[in-house]
N, C-alpha and C. Protein backbone atom coordinates (compact mmCIF):
# COMPACT_ATOMS: atom_id res chain seq x y z
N UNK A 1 0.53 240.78 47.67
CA UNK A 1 0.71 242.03 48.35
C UNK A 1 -0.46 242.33 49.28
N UNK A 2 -0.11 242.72 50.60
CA UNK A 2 -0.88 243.30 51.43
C UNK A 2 -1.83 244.89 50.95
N UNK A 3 -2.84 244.79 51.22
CA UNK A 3 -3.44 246.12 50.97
C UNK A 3 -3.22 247.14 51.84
N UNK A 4 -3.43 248.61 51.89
CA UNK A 4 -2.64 249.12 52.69
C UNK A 4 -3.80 249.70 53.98
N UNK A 5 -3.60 249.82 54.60
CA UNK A 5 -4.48 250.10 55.69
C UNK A 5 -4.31 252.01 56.42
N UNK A 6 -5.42 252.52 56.75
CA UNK A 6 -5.77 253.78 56.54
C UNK A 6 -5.36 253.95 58.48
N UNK A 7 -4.15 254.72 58.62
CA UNK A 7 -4.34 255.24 60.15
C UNK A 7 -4.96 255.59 61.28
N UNK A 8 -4.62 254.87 62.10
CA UNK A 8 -5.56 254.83 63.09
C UNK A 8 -5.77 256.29 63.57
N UNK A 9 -7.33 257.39 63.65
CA UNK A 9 -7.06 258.76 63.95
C UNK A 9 -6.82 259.06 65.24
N UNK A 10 -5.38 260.09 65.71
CA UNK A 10 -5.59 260.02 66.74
C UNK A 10 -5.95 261.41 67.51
N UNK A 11 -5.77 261.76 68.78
CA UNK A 11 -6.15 262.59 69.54
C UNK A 11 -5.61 263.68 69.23
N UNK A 12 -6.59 265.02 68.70
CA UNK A 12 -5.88 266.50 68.37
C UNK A 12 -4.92 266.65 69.49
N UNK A 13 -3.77 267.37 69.06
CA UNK A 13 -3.22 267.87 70.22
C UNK A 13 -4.26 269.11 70.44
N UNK A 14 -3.83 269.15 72.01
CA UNK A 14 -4.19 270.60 72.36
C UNK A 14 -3.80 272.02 71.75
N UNK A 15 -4.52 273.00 71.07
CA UNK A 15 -3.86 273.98 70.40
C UNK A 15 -3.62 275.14 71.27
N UNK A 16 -2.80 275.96 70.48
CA UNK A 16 -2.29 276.93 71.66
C UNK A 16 -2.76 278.63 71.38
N UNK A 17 -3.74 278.89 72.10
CA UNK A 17 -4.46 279.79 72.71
C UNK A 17 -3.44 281.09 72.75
N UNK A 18 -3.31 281.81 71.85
CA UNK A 18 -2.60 283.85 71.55
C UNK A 18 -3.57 284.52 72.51
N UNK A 19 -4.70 284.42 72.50
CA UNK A 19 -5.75 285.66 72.96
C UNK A 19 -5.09 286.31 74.38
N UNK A 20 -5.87 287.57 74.66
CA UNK A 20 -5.65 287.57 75.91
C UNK A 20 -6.01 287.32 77.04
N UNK A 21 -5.44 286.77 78.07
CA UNK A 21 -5.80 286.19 78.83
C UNK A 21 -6.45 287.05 80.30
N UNK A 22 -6.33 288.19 79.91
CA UNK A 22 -6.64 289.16 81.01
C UNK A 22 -8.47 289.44 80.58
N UNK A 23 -9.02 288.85 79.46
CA UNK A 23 -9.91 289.24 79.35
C UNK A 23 -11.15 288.26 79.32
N UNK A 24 -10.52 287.11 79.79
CA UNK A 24 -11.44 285.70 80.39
C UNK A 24 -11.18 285.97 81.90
N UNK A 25 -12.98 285.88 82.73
CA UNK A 25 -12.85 285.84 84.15
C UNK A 25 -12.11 284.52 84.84
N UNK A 26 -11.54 284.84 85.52
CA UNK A 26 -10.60 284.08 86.32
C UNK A 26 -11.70 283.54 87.26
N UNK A 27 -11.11 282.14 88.03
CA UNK A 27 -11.98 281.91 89.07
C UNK A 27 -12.23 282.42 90.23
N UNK A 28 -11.28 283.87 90.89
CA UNK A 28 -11.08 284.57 91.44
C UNK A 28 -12.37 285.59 91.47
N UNK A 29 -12.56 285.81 90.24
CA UNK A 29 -13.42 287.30 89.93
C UNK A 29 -14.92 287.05 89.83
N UNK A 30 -15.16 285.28 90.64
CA UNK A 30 -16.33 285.20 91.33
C UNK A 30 -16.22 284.74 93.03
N UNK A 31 -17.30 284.41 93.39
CA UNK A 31 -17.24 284.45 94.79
C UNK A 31 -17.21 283.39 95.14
N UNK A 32 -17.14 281.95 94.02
CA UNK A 32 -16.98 280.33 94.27
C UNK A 32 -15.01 280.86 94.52
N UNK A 33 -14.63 281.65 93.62
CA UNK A 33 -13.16 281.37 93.77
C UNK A 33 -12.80 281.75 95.26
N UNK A 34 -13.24 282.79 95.73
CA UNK A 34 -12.38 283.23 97.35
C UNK A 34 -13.42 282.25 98.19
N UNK A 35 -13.91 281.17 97.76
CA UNK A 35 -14.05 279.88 99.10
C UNK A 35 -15.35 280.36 99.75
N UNK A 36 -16.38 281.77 98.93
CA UNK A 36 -17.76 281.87 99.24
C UNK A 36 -18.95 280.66 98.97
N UNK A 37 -19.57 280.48 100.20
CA UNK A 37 -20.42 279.37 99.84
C UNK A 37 -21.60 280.31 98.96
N UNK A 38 -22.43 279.68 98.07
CA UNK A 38 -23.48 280.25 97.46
C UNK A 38 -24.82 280.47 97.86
N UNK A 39 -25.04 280.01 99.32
CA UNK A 39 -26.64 279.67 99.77
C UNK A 39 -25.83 279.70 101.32
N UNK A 40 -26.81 279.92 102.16
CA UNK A 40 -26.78 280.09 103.65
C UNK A 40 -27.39 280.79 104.49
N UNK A 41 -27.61 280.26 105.63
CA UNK A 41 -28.62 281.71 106.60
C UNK A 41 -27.37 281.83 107.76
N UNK A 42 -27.79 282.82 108.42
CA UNK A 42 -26.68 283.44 109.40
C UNK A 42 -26.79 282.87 110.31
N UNK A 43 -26.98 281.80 111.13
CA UNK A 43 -26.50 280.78 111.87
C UNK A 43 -25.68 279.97 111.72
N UNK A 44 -25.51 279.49 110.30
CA UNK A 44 -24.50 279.24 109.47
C UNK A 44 -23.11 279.50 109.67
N UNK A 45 -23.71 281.00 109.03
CA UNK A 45 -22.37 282.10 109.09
C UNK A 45 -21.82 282.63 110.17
N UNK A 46 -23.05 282.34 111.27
CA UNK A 46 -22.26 282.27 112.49
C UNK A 46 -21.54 281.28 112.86
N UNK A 47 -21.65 279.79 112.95
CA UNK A 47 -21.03 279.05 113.26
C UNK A 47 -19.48 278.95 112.07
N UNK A 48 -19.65 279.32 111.12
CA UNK A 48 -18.36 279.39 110.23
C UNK A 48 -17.68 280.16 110.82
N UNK A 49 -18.23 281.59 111.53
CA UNK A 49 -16.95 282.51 111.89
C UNK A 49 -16.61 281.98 113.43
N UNK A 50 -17.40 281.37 114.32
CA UNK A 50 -16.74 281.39 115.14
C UNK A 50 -15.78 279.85 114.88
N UNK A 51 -16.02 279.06 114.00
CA UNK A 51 -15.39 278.03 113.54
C UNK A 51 -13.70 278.39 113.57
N UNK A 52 -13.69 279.31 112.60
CA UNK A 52 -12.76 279.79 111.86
C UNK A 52 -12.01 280.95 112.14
N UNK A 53 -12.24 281.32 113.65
CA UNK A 53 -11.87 282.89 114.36
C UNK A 53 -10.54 282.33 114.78
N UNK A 54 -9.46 283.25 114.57
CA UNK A 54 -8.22 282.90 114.92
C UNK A 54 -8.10 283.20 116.63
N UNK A 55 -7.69 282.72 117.89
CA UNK A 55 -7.63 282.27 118.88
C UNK A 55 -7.09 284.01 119.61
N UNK A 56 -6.48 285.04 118.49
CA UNK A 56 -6.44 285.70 119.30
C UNK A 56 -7.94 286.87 119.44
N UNK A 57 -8.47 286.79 118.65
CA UNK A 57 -10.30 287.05 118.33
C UNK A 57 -11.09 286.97 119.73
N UNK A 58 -10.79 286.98 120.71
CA UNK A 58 -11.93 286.18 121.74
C UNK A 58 -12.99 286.79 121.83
């Protein structure tokens, strides 16, 4: 007779999270989320806006 051999362990599933979710910051409710850079001087920020000025802006 073969001896019996102990299962290989595998990967937890992911468990599923009740809390609420309104009360973890979103990536929104910093300023990385709306596409703010974190560091810059206003030459910068000048060349971003006129980068990025929609054509009827002149």
């Amino acid at each position: 007779m073969s001896t019996p051999t102990a299962p290989e362990p595998r990967d937890p599933k992911p468990a599923l999270v009740f809390d609420d979710p309104l009360s973890r910051p979103s990536s929104d409710d910093t300023d990385r989320g709306w596409g703010e850079r974190p560091e810059g001087d206003s030459a910068a920020d000048l060349q971003r806006f006129l980068d990025e000025k929609p054509p009827h802006h002149i």
